[in-house]
N, C-alpha and C. Protein backbone atom coordinates (compact mmCIF):
# COMPACT_ATOMS: atom_id res chain seq x y z
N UNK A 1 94.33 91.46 71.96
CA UNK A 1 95.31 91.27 70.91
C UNK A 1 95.81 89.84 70.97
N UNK A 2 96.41 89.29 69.95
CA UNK A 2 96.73 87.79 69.39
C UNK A 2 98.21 87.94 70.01
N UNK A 3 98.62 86.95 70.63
CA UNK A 3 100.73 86.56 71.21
C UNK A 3 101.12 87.19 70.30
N UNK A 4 100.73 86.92 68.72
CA UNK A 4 101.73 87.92 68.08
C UNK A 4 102.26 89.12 68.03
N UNK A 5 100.29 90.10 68.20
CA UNK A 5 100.87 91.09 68.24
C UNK A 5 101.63 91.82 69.61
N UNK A 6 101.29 90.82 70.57
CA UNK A 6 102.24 91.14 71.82
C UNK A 6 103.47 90.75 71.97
N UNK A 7 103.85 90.21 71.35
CA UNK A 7 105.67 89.65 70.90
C UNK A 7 105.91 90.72 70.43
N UNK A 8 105.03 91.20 69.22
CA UNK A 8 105.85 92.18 68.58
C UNK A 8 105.87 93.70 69.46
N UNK A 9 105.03 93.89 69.99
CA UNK A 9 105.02 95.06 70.95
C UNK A 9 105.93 95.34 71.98
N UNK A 10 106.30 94.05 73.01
CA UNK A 10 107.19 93.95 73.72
C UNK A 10 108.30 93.61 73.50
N UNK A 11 108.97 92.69 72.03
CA UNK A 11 109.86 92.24 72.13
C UNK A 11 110.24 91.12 72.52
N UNK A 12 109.21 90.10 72.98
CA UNK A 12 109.28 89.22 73.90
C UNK A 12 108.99 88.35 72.97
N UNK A 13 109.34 87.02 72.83
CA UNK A 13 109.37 85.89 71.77
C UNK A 13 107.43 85.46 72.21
N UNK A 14 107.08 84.64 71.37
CA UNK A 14 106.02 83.78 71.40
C UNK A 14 105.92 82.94 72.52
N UNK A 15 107.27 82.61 72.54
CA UNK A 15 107.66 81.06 72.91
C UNK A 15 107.21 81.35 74.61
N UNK A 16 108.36 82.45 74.98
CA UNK A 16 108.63 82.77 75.77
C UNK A 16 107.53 83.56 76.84
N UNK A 17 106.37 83.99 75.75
CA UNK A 17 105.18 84.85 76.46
C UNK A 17 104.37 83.41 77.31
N UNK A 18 103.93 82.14 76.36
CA UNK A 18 103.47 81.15 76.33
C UNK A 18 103.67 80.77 77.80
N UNK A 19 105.37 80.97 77.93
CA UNK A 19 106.21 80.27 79.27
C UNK A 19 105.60 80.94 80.36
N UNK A 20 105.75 82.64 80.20
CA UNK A 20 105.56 83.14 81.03
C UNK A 20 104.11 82.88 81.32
N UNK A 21 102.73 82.61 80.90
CA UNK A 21 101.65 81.66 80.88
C UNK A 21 101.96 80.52 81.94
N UNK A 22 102.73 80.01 81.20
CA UNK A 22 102.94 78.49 82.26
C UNK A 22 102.93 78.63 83.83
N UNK A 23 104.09 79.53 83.88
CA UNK A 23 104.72 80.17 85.40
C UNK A 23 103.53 80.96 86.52
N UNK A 24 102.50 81.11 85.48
CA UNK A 24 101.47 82.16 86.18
C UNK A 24 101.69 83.53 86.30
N UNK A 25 102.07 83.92 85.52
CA UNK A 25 102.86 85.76 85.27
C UNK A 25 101.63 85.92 84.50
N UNK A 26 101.25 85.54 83.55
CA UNK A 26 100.35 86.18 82.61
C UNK A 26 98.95 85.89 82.50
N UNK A 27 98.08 86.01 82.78
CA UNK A 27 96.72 85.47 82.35
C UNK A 27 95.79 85.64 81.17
N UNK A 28 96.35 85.04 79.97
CA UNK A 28 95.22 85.52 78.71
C UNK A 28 93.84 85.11 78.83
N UNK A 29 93.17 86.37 78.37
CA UNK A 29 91.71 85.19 78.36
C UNK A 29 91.85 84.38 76.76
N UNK A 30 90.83 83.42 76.90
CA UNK A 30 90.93 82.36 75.73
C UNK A 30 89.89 82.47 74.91
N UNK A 31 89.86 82.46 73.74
CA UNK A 31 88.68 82.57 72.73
C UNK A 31 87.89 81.11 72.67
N UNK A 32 87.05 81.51 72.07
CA UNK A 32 86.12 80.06 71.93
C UNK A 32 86.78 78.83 71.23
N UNK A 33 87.72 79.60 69.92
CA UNK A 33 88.45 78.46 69.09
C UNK A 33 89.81 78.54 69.92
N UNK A 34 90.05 78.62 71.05
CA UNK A 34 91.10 78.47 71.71
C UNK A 34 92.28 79.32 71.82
N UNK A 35 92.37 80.33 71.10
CA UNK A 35 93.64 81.53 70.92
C UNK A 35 93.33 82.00 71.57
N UNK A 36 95.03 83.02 72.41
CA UNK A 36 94.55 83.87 73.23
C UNK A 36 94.44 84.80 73.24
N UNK A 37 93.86 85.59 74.67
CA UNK A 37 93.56 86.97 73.77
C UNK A 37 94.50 87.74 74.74
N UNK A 38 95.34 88.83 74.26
CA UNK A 38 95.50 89.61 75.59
C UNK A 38 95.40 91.13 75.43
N UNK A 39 94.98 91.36 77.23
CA UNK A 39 94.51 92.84 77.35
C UNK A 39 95.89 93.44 77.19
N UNK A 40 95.19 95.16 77.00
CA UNK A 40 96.26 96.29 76.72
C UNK A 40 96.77 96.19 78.26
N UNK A 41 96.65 95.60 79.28
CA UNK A 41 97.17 96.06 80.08
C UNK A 41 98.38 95.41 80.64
N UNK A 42 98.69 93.80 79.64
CA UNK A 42 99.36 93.28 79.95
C UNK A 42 100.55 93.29 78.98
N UNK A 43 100.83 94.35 78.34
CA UNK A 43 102.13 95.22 77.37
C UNK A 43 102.68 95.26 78.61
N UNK A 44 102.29 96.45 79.51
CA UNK A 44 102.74 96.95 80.43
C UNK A 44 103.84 95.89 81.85
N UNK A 45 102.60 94.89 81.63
CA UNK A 45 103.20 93.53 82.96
C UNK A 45 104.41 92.51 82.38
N UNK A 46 104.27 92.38 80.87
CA UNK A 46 105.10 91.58 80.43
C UNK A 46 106.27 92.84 80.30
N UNK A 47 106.52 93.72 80.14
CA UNK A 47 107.79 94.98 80.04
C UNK A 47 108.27 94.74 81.64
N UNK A 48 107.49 94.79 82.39
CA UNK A 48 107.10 94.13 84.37
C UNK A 48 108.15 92.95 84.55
N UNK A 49 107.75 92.02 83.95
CA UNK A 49 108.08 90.79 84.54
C UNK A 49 109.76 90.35 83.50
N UNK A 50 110.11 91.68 82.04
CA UNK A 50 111.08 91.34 81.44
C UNK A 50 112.24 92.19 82.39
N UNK A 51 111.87 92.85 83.22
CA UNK A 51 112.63 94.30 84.22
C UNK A 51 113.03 93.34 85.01
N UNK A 52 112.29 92.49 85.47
CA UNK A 52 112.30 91.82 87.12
C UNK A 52 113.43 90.95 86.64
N UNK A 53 113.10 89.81 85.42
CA UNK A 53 114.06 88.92 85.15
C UNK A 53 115.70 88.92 84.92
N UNK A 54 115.67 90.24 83.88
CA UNK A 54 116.37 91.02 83.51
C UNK A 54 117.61 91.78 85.01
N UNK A 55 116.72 91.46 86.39
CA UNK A 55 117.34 92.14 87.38
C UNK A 55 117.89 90.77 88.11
N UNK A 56 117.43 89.96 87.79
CA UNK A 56 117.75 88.63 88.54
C UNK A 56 116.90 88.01 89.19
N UNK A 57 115.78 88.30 89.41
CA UNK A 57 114.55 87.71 90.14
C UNK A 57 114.09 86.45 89.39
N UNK A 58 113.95 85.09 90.22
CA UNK A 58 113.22 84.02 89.88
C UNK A 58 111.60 84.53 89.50
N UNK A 59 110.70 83.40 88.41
CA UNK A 59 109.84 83.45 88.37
C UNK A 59 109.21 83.64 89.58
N UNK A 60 109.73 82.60 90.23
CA UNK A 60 108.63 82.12 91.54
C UNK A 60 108.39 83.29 92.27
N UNK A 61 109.83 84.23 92.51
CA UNK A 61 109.26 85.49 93.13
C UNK A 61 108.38 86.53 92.78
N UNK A 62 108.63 86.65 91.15
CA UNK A 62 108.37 87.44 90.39
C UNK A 62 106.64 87.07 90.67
N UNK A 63 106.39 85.62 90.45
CA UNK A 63 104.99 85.29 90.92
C UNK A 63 104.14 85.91 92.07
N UNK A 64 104.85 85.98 93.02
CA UNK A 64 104.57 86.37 94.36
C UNK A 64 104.33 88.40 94.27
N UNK A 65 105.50 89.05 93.91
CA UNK A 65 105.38 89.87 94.15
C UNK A 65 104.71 90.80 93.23
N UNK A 66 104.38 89.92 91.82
CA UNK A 66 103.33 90.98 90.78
C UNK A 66 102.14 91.45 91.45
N UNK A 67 101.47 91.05 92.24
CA UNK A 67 100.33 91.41 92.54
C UNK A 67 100.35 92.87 93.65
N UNK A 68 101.72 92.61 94.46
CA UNK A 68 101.79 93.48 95.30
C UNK A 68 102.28 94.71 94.64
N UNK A 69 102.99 94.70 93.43
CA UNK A 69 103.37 95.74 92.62
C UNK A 69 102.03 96.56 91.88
N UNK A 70 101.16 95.57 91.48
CA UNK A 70 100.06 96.34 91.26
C UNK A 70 99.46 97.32 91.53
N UNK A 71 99.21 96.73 93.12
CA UNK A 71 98.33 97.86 94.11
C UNK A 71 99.29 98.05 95.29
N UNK A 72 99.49 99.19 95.11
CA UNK A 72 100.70 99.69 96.47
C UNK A 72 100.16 99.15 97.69
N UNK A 73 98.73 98.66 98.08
CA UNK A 73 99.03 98.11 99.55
C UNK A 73 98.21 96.82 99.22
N UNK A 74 98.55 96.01 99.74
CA UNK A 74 97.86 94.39 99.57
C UNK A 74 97.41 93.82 100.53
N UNK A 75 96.19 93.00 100.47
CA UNK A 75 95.85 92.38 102.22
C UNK A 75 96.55 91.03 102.18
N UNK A 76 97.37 90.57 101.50
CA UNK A 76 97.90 89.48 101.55
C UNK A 76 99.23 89.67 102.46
N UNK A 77 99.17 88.40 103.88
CA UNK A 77 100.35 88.41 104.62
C UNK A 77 101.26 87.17 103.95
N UNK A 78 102.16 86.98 103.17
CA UNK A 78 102.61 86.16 102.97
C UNK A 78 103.52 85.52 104.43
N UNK A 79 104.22 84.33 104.00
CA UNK A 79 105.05 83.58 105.23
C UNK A 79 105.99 84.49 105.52
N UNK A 80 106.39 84.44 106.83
CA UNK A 80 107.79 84.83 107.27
C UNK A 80 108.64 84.70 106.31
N UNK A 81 108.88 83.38 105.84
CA UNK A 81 109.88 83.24 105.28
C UNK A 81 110.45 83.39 103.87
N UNK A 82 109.20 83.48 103.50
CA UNK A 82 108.91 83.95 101.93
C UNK A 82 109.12 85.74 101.89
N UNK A 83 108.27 86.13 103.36
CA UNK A 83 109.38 87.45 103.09
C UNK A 83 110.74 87.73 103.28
N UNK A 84 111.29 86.93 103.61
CA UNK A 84 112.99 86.85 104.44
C UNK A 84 113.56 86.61 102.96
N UNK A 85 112.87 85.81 102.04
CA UNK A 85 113.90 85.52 101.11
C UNK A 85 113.37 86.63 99.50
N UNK A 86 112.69 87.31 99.89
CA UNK A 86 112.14 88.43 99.72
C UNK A 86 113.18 89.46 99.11
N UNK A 87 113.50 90.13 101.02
CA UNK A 87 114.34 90.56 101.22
C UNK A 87 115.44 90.45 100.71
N UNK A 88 116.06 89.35 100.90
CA UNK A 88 117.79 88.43 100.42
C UNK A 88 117.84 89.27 98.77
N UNK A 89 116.56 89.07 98.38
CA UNK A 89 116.48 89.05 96.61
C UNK A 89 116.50 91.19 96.76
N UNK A 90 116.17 91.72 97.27
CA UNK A 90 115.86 92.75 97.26
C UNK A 90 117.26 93.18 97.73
N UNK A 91 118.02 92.87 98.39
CA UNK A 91 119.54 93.51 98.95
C UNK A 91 120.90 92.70 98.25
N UNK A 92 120.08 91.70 97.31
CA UNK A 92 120.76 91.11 96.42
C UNK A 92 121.47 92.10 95.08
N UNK A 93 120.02 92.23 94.52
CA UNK A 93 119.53 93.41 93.54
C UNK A 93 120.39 95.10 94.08
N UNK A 94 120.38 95.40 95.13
CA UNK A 94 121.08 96.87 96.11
C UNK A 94 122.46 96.27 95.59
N UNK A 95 122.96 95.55 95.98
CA UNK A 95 124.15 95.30 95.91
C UNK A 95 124.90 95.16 94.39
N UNK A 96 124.01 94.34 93.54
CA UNK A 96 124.34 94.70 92.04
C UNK A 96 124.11 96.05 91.38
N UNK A 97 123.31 97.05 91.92
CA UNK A 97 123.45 98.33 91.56
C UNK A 97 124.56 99.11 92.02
N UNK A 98 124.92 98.92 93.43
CA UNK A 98 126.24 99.39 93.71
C UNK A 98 127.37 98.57 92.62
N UNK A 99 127.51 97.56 92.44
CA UNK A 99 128.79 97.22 91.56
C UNK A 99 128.38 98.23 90.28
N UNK A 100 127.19 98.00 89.55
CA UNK A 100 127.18 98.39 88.07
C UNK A 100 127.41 100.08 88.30
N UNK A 101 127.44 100.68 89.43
CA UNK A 101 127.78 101.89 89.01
C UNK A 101 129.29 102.48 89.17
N UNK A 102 129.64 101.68 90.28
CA UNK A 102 131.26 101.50 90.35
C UNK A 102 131.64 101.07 88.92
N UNK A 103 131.13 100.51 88.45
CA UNK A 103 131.51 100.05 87.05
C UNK A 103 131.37 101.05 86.12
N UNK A 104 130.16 102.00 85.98
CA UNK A 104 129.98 103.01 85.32
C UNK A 104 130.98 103.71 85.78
N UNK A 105 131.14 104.03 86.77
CA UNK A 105 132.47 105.39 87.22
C UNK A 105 133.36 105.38 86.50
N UNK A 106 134.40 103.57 86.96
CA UNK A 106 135.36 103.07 86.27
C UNK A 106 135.36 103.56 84.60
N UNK A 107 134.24 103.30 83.66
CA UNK A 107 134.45 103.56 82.05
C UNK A 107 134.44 104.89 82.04
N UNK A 108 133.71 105.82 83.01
CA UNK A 108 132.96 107.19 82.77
C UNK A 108 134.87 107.79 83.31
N UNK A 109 135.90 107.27 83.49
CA UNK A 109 136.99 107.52 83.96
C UNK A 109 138.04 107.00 83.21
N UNK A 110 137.82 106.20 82.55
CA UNK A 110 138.79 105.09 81.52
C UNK A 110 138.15 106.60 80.04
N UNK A 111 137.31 106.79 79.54
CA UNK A 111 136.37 107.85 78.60
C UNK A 111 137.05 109.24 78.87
N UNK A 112 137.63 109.82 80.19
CA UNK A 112 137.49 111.20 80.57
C UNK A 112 139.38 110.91 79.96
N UNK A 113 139.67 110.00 80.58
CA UNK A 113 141.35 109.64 80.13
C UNK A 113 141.65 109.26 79.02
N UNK A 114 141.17 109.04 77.94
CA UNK A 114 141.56 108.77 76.84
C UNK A 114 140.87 110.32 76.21
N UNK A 115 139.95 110.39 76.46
CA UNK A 115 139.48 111.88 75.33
C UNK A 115 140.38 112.80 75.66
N UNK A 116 140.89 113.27 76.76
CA UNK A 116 141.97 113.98 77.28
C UNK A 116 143.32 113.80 76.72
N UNK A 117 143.54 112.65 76.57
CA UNK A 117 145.03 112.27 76.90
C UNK A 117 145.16 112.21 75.09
């Protein structure tokens, strides 16, 4: 399929699929007159990589860890330290789910008191 019709599928701008290209998230193959093409399977990775962003994850990680998301086990050992900051991003993410649901409580309680009251 043509960026377009994958903008329009995902939601995801032109501009922005292009970028994600740049970063190494996406790999289209290329036609002979130069457009790209992309597989059905990358609806799925760009919805992938709009979740990750959307959660707070840098490209760069997002780079790193698409592949391991793919296939549940990977022979790739990355650095120590690249997993340490891994991690950081992963208990980063824990920790914003604990606020947003304290937060949900809070409205799901501000909602129970006004319909009541």
């Amino acid at each position: 399929m043509r960026i377009k019709e994958l903008s329009d599928r995902t939601g995801v701008s032109s501009r922005l699929l292009r970028y994600y290209e740049e970063q190494g998230l996406l790999s289209p193959r290329r036609q002979e007159n130069g457009y790209r093409d992309y597989d059905e399977p990358l609806v799925a990775r760009v919805e992938q990589i709009r979740s990750l962003l959307d959660a707070g994850m840098t490209t760069e990680i997002i780079r790193a860890v698409l592949p391991c998301l793919a296939e549940a086990a990977s022979s790739r050992y990355p650095a120590p330290d690249f997993l340490d900051r891994v991690r950081e991003e992963r208990d980063r993410m824990a920790g914003r789910l604990d606020d947003l649901a304290r937060n949900l409580e809070a409205m799901d309680a501000y909602l129970d008191a006004v319909a009541s009251g």
